[in-house]
PDB file of N, CA and C in Angstrom:
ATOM      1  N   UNK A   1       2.067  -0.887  12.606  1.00  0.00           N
ATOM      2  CA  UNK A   1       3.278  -1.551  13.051  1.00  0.00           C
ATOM      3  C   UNK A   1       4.098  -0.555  13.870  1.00  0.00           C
ATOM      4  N   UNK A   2       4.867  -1.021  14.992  1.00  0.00           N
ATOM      5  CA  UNK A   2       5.498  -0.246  15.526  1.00  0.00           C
ATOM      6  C   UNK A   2       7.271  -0.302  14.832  1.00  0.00           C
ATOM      7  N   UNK A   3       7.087   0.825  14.667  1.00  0.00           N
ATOM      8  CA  UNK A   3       8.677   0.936  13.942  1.00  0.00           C
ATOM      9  C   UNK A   3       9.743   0.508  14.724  1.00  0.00           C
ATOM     10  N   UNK A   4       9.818   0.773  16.497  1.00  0.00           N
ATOM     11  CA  UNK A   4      10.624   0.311  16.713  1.00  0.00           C
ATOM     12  C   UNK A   4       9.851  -1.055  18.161  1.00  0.00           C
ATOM     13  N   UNK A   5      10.060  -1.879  17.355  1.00  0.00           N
ATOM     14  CA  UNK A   5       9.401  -3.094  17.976  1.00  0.00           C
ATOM     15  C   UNK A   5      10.178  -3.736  19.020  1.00  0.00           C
ATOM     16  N   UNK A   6       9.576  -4.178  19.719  1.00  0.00           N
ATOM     17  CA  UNK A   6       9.604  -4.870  20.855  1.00  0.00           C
ATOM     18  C   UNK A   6      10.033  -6.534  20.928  1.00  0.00           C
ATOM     19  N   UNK A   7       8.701  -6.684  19.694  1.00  0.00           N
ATOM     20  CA  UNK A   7       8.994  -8.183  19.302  1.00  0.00           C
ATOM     21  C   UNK A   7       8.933  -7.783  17.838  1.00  0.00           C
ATOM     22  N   UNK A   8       8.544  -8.838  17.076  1.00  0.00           N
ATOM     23  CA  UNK A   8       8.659  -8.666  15.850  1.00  0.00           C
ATOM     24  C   UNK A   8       7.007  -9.574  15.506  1.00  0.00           C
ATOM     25  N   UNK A   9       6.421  -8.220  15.029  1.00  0.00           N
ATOM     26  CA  UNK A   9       4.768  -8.007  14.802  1.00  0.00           C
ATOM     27  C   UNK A   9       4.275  -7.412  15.785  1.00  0.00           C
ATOM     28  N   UNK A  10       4.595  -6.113  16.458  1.00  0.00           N
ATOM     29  CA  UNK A  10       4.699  -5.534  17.234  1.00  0.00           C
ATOM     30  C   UNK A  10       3.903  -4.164  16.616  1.00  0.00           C
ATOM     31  N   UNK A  11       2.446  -4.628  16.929  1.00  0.00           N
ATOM     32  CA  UNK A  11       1.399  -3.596  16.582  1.00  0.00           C
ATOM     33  C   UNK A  11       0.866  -2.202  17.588  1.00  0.00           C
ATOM     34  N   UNK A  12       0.857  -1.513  16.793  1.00  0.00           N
ATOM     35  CA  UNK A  12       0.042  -0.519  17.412  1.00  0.00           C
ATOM     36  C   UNK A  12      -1.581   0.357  17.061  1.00  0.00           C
ATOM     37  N   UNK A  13      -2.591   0.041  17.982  1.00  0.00           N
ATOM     38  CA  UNK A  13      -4.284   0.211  17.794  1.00  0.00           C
ATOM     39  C   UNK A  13      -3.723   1.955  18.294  1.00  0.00           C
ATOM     40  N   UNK A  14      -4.900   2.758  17.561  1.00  0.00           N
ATOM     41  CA  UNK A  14      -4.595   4.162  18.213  1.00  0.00           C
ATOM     42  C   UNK A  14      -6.129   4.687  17.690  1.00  0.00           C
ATOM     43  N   UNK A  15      -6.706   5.223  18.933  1.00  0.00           N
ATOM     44  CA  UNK A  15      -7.921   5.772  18.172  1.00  0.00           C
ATOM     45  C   UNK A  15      -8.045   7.408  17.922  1.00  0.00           C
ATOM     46  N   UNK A  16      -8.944   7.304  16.068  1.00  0.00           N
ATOM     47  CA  UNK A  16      -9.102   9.034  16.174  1.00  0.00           C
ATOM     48  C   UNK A  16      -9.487   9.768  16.669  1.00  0.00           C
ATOM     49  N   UNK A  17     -10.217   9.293  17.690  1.00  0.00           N
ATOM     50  CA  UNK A  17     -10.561  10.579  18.631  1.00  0.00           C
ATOM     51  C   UNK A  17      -8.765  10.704  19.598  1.00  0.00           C
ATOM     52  N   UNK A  18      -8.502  12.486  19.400  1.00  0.00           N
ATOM     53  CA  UNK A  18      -7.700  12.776  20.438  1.00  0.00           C
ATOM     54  C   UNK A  18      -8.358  12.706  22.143  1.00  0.00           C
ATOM     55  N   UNK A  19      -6.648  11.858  22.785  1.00  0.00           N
ATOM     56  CA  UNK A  19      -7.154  11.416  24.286  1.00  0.00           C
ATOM     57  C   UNK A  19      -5.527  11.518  24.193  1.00  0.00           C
ATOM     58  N   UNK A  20      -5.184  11.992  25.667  1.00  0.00           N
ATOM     59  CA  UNK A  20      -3.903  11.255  26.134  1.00  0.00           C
ATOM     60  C   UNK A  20      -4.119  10.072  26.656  1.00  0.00           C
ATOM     61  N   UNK A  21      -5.118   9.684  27.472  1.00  0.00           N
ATOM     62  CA  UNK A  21      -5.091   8.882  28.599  1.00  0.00           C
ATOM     63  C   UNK A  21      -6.414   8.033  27.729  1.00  0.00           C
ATOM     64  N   UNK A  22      -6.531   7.024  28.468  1.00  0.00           N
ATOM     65  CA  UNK A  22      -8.008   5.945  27.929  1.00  0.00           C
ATOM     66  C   UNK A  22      -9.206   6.973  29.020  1.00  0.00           C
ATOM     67  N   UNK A  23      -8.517   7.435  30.394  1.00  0.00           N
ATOM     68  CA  UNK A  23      -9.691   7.974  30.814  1.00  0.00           C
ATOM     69  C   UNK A  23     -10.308   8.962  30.124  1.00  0.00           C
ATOM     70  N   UNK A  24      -9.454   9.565  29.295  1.00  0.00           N
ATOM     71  CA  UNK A  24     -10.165  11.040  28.599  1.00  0.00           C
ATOM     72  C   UNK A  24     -10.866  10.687  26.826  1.00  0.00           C
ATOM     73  N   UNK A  25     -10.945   9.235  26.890  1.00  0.00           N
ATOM     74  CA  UNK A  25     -11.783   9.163  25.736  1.00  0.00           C
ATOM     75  C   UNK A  25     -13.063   8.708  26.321  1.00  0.00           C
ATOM     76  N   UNK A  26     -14.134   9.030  25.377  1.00  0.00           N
ATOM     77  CA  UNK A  26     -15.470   8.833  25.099  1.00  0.00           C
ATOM     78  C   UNK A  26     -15.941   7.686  25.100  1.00  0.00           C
ATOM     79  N   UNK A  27     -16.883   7.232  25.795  1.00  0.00           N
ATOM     80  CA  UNK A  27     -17.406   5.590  25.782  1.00  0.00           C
ATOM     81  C   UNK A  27     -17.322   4.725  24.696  1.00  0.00           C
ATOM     82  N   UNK A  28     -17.758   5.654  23.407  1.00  0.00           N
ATOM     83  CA  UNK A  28     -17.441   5.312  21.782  1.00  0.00           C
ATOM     84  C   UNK A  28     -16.275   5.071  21.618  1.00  0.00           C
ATOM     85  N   UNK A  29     -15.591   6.167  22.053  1.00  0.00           N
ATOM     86  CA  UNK A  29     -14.048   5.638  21.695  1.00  0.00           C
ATOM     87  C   UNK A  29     -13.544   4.558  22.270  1.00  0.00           C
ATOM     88  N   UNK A  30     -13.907   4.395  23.800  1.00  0.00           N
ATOM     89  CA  UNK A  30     -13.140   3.547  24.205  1.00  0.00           C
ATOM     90  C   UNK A  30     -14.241   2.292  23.924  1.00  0.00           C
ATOM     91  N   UNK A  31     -14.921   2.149  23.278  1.00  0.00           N
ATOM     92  CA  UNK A  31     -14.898   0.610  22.869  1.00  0.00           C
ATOM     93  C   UNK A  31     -14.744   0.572  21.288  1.00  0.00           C
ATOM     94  N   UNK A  32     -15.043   1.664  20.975  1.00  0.00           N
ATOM     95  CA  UNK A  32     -13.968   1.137  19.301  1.00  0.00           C
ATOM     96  C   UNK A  32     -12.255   0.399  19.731  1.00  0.00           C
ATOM     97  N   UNK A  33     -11.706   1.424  20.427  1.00  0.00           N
ATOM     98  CA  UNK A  33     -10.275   0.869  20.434  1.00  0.00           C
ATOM     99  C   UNK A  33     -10.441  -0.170  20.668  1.00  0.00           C
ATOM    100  N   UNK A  34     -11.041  -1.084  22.052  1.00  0.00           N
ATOM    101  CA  UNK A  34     -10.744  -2.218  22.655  1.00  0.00           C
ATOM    102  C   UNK A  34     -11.248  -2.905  21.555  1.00  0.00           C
ATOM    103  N   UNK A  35     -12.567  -2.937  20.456  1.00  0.00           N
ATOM    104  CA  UNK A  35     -12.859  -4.062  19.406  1.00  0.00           C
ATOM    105  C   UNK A  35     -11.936  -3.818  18.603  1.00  0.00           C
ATOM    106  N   UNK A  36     -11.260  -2.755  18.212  1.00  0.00           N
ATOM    107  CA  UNK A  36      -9.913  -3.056  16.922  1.00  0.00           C
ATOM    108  C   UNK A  36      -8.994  -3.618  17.685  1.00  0.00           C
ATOM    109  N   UNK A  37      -8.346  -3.566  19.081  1.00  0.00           N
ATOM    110  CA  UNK A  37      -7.487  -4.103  19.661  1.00  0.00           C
ATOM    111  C   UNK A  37      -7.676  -5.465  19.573  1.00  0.00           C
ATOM    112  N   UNK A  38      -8.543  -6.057  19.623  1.00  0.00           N
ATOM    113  CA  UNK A  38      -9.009  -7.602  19.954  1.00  0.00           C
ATOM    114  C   UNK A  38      -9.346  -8.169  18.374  1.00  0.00           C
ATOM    115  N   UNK A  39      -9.772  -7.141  17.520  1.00  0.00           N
ATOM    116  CA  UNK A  39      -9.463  -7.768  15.807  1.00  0.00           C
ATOM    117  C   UNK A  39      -7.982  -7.584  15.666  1.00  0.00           C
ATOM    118  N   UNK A  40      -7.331  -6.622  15.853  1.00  0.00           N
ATOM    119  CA  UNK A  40      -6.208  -6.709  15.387  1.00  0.00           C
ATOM    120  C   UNK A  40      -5.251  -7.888  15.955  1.00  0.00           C
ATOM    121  N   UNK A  41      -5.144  -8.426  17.678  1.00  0.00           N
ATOM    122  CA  UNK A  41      -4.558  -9.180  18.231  1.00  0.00           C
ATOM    123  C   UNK A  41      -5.243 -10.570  17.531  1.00  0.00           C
ATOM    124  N   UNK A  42      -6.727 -10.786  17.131  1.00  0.00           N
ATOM    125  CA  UNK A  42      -6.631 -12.056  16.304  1.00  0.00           C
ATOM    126  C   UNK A  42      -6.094 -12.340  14.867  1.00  0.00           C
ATOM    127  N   UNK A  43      -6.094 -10.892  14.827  1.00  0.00           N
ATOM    128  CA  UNK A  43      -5.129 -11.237  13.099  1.00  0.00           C
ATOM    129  C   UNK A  43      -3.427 -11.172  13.638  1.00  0.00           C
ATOM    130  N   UNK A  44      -2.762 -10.521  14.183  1.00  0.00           N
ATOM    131  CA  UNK A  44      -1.645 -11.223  14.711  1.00  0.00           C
ATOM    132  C   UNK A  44      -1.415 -12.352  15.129  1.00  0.00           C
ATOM    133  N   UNK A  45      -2.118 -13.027  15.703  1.00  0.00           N
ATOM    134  CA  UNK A  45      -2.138 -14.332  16.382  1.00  0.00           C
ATOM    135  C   UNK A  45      -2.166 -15.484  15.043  1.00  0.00           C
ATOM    136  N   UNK A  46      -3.254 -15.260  14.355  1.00  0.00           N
ATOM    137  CA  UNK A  46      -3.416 -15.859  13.093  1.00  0.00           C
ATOM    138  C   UNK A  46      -2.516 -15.948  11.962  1.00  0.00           C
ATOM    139  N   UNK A  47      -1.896 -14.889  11.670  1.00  0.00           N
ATOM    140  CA  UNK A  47      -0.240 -14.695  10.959  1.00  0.00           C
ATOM    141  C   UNK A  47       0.485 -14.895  11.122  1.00  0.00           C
ATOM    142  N   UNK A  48       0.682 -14.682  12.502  1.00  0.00           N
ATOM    143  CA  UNK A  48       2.127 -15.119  12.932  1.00  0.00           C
ATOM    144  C   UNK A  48       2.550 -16.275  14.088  1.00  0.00           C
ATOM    145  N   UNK A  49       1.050 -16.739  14.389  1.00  0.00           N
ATOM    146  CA  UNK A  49       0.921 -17.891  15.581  1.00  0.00           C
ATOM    147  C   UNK A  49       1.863 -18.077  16.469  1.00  0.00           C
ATOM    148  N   UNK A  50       2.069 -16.866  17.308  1.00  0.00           N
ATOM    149  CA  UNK A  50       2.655 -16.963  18.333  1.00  0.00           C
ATOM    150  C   UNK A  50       2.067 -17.710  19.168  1.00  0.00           C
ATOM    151  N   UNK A  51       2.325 -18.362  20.466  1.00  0.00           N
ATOM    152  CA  UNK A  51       1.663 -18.673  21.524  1.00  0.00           C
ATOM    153  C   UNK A  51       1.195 -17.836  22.709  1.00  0.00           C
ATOM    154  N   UNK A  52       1.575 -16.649  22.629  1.00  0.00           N
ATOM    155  CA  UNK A  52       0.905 -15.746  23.453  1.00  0.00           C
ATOM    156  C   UNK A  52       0.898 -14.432  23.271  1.00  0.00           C
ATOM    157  N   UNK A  53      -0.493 -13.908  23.628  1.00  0.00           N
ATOM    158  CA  UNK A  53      -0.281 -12.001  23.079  1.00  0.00           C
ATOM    159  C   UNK A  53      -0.165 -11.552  24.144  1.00  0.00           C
ATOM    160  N   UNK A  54       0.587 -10.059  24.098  1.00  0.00           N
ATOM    161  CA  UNK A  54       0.585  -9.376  25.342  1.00  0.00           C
ATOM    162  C   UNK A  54      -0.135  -8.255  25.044  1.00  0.00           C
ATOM    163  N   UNK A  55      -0.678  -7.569  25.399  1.00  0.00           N
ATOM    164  CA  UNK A  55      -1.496  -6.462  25.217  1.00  0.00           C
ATOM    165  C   UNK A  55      -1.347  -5.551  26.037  1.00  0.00           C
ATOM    166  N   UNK A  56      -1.005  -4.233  25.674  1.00  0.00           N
ATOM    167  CA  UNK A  56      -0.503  -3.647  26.876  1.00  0.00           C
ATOM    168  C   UNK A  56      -1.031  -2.182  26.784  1.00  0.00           C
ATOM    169  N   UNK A  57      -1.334  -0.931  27.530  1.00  0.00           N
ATOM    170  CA  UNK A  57      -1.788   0.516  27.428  1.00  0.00           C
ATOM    171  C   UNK A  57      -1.785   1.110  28.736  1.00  0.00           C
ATOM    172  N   UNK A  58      -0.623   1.866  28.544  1.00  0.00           N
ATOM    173  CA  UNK A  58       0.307   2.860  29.345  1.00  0.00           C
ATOM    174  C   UNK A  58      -0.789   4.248  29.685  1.00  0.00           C
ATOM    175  N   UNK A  59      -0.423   4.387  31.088  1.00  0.00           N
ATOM    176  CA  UNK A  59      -1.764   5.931  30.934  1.00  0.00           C
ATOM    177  C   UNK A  59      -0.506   6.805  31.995  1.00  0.00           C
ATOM    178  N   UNK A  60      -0.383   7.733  31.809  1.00  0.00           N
ATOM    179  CA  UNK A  60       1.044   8.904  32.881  1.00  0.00           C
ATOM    180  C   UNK A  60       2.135   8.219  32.421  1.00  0.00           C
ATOM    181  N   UNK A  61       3.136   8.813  32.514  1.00  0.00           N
ATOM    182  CA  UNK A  61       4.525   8.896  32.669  1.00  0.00           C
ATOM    183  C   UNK A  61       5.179   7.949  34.033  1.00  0.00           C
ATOM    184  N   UNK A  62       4.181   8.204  34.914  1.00  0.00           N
ATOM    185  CA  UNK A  62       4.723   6.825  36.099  1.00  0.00           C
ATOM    186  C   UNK A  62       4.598   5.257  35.911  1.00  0.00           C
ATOM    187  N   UNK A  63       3.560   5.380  34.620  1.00  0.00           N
ATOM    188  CA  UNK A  63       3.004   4.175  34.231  1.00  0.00           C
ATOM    189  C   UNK A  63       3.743   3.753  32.888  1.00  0.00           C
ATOM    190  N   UNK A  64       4.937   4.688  32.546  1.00  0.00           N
ATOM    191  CA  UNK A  64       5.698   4.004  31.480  1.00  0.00           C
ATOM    192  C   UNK A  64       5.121   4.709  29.705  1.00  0.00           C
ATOM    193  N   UNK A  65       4.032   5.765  30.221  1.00  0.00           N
ATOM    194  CA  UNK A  65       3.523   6.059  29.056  1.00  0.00           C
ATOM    195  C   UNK A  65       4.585   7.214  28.289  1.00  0.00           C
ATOM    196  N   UNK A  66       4.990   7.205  27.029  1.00  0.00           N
ATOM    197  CA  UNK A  66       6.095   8.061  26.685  1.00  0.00           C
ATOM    198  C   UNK A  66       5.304   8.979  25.259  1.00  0.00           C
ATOM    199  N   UNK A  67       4.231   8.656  25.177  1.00  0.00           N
ATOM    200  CA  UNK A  67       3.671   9.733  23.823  1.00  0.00           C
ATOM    201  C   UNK A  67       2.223   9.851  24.471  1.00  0.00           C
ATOM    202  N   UNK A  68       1.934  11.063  24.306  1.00  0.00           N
ATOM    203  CA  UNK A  68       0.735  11.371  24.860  1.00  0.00           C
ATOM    204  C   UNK A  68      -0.474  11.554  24.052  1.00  0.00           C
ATOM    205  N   UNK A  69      -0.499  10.407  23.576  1.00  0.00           N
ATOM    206  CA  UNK A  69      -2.048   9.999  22.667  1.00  0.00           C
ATOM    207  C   UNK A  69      -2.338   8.231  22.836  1.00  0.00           C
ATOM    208  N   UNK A  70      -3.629   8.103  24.037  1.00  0.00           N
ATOM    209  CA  UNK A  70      -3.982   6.718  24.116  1.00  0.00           C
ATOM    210  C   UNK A  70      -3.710   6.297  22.878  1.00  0.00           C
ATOM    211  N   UNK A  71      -3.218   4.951  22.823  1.00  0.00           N
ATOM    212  CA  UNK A  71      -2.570   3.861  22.465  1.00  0.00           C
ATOM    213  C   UNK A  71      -2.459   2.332  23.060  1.00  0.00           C
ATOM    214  N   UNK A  72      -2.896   1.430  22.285  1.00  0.00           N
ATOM    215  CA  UNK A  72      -2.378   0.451  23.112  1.00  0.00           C
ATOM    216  C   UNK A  72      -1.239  -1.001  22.177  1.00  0.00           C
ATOM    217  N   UNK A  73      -1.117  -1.728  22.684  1.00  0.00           N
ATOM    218  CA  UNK A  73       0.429  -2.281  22.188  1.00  0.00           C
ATOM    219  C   UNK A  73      -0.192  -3.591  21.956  1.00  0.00           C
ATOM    220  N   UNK A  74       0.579  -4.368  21.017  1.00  0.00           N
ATOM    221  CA  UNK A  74      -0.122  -5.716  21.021  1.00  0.00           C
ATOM    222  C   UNK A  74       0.970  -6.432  20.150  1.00  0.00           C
ATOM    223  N   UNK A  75       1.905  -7.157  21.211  1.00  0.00           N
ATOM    224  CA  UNK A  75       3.316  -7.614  21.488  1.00  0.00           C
ATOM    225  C   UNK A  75       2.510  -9.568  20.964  1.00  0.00           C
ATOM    226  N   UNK A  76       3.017  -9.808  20.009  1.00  0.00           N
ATOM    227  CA  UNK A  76       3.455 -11.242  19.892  1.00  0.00           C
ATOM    228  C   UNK A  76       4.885 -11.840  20.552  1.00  0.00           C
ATOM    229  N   UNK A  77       3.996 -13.055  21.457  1.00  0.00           N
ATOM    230  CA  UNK A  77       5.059 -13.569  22.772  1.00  0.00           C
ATOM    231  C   UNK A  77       5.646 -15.389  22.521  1.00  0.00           C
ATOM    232  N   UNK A  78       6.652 -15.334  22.794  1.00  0.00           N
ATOM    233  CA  UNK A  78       7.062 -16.587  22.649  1.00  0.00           C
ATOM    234  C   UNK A  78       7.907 -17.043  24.049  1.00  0.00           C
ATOM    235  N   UNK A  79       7.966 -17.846  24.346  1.00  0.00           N
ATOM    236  CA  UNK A  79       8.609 -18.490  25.525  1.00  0.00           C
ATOM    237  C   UNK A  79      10.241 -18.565  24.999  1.00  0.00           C
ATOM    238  N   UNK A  80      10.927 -18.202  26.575  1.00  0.00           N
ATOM    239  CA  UNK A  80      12.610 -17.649  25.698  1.00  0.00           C
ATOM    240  C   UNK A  80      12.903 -16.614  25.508  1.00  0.00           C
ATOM    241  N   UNK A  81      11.648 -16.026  24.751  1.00  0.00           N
ATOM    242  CA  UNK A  81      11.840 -14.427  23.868  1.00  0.00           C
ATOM    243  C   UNK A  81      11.978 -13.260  24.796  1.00  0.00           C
ATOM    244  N   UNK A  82      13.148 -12.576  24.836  1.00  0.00           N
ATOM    245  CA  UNK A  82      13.128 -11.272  25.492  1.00  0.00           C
ATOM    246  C   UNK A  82      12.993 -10.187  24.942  1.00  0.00           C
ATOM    247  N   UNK A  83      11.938  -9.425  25.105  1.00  0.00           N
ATOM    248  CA  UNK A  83      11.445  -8.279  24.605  1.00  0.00           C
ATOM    249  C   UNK A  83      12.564  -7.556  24.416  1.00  0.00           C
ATOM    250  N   UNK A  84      12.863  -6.788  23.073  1.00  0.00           N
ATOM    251  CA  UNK A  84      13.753  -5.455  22.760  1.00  0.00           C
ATOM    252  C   UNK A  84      12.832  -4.256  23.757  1.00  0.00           C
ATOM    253  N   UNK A  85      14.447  -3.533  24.000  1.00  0.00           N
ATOM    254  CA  UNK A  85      13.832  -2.357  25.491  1.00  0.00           C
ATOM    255  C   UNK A  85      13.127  -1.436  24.299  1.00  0.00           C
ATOM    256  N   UNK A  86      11.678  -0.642  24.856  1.00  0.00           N
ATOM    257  CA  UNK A  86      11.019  -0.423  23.880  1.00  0.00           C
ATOM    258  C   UNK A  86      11.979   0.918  23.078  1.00  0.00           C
ATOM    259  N   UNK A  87      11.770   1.409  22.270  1.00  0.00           N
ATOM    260  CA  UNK A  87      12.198   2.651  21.784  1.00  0.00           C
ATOM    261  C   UNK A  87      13.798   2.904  21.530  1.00  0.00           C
ATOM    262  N   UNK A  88      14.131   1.159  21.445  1.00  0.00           N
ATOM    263  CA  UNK A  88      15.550   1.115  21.221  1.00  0.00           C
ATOM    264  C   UNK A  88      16.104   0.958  19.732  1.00  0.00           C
ATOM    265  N   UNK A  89      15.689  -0.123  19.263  1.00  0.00           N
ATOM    266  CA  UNK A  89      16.131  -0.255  17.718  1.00  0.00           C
ATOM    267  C   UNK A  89      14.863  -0.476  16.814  1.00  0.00           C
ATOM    268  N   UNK A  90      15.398   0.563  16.141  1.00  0.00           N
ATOM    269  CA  UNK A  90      14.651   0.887  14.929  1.00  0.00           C
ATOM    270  C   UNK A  90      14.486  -0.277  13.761  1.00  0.00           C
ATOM    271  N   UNK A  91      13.055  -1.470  13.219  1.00  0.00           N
ATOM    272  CA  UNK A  91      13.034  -2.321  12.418  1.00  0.00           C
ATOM    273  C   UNK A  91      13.511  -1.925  11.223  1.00  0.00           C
ATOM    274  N   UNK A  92      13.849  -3.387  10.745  1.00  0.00           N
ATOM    275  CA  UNK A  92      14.027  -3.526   9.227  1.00  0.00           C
ATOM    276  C   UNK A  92      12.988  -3.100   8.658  1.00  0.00           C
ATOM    277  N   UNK A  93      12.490  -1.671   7.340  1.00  0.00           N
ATOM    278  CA  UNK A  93      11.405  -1.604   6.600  1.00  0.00           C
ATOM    279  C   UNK A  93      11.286  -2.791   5.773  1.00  0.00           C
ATOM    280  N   UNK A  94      11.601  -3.799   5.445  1.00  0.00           N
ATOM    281  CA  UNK A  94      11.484  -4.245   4.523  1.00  0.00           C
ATOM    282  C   UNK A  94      10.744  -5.595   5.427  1.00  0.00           C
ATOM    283  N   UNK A  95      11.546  -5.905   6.465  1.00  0.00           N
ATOM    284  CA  UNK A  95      10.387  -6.846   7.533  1.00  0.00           C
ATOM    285  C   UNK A  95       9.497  -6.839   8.077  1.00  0.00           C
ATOM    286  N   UNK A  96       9.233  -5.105   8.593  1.00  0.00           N
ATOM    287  CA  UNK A  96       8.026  -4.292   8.854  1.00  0.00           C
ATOM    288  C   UNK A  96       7.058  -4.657   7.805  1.00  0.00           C
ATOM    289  N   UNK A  97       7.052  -4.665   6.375  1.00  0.00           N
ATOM    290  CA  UNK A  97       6.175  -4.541   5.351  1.00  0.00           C
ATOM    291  C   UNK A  97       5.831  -6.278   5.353  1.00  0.00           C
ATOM    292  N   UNK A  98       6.575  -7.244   5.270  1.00  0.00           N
ATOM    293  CA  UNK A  98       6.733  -8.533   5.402  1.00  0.00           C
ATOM    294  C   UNK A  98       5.326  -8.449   6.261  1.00  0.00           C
ATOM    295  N   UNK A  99       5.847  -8.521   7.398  1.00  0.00           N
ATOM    296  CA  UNK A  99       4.849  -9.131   8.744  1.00  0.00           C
ATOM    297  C   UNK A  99       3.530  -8.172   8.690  1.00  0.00           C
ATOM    298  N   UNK A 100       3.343  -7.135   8.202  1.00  0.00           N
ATOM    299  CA  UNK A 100       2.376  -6.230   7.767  1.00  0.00           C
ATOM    300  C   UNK A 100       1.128  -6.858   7.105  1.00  0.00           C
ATOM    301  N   UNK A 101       1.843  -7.186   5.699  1.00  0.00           N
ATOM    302  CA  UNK A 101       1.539  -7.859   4.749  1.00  0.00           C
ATOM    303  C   UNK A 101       0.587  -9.091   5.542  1.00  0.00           C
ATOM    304  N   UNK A 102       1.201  -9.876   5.955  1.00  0.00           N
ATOM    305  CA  UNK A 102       0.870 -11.183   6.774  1.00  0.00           C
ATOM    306  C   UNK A 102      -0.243 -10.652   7.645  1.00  0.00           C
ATOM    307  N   UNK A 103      -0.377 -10.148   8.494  1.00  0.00           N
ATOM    308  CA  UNK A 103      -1.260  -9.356   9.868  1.00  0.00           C
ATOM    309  C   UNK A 103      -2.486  -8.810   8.761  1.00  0.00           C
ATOM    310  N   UNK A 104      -2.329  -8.114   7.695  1.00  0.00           N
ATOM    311  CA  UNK A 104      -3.420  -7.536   6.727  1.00  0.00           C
ATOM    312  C   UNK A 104      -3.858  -8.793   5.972  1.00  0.00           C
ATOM    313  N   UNK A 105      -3.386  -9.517   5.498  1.00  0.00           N
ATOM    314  CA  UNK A 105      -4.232 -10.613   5.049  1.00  0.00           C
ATOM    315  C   UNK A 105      -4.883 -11.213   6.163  1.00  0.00           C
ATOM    316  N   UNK A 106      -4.281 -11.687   7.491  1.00  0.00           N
ATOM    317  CA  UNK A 106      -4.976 -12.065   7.913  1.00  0.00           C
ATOM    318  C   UNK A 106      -6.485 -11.267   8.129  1.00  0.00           C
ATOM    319  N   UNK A 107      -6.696 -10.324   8.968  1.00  0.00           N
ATOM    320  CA  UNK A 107      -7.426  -9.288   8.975  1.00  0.00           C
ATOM    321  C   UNK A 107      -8.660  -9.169   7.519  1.00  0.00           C
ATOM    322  N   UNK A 108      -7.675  -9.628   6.398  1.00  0.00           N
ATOM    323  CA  UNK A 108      -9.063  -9.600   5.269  1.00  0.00           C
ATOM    324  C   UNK A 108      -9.321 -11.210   4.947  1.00  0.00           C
ATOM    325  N   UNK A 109      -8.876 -11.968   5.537  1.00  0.00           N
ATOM    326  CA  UNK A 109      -9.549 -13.307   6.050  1.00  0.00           C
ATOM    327  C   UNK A 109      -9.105 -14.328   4.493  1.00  0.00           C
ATOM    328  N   UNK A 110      -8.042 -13.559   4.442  1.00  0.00           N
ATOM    329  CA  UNK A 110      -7.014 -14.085   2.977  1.00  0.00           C
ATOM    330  C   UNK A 110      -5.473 -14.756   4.231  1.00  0.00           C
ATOM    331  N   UNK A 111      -5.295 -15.150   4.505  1.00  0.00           N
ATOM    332  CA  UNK A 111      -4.019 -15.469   4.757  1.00  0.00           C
ATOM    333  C   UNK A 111      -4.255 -17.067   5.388  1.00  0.00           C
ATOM    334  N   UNK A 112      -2.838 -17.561   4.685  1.00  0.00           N
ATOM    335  CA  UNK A 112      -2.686 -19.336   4.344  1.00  0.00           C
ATOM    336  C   UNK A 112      -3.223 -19.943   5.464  1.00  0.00           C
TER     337      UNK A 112
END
């Protein structure tokens, strides 16, 4: 979960291999990330049934990237909804764990 979210279920995929950039990971790596990215965005989708995911992965500093370890973002979207500017307000822990909760069941193929 991203602590300070964007939307609310506002995940973050990060793989263990160290990379700043997606170019500087390993073929392995870079398709582990993209299959947890795409499990994780169907268990968001499934929990929290938004109508649209955004998926997003920043590479330089011109490109908006602000921590230098590939990463990619996976924003539940609603029509209306204006994204919080990223790195602005810090979530509720207690809603963080909520929507967590929800996103992990889905993911273990337990959720309503």
């Amino acid at each position: 979960m991203d602590i300070m979210p964007q939307a609310d279920g506002h995940v973050l995929v990060l793989p263990r291999e160290a990379a700043a950039e997606i170019f500087d990971l390993s073929e392995e790596g870079a398709a582990a990330c993209i299959r947890t990215t795409q499990l994780v965005a169907k268990a968001v989708k499934a929990a929290l049934n938004p109508p649209g995911v955004l998926i997003a992965q920043f590479n330089g500093r011109a490109a908006g990237q602000t921590v230098p370890h590939v990463h990619f973002h996976i924003i539940p979207r609603r029509e209306g909804e204006t994204l919080r500017p990223h790195g602005a307000v810090p979530a509720d822990p207690e809603k963080l764990r909520e929507i967590a909760a929800r996103i992990v069941a889905a993911l273990s193929g337990t959720a309503a």
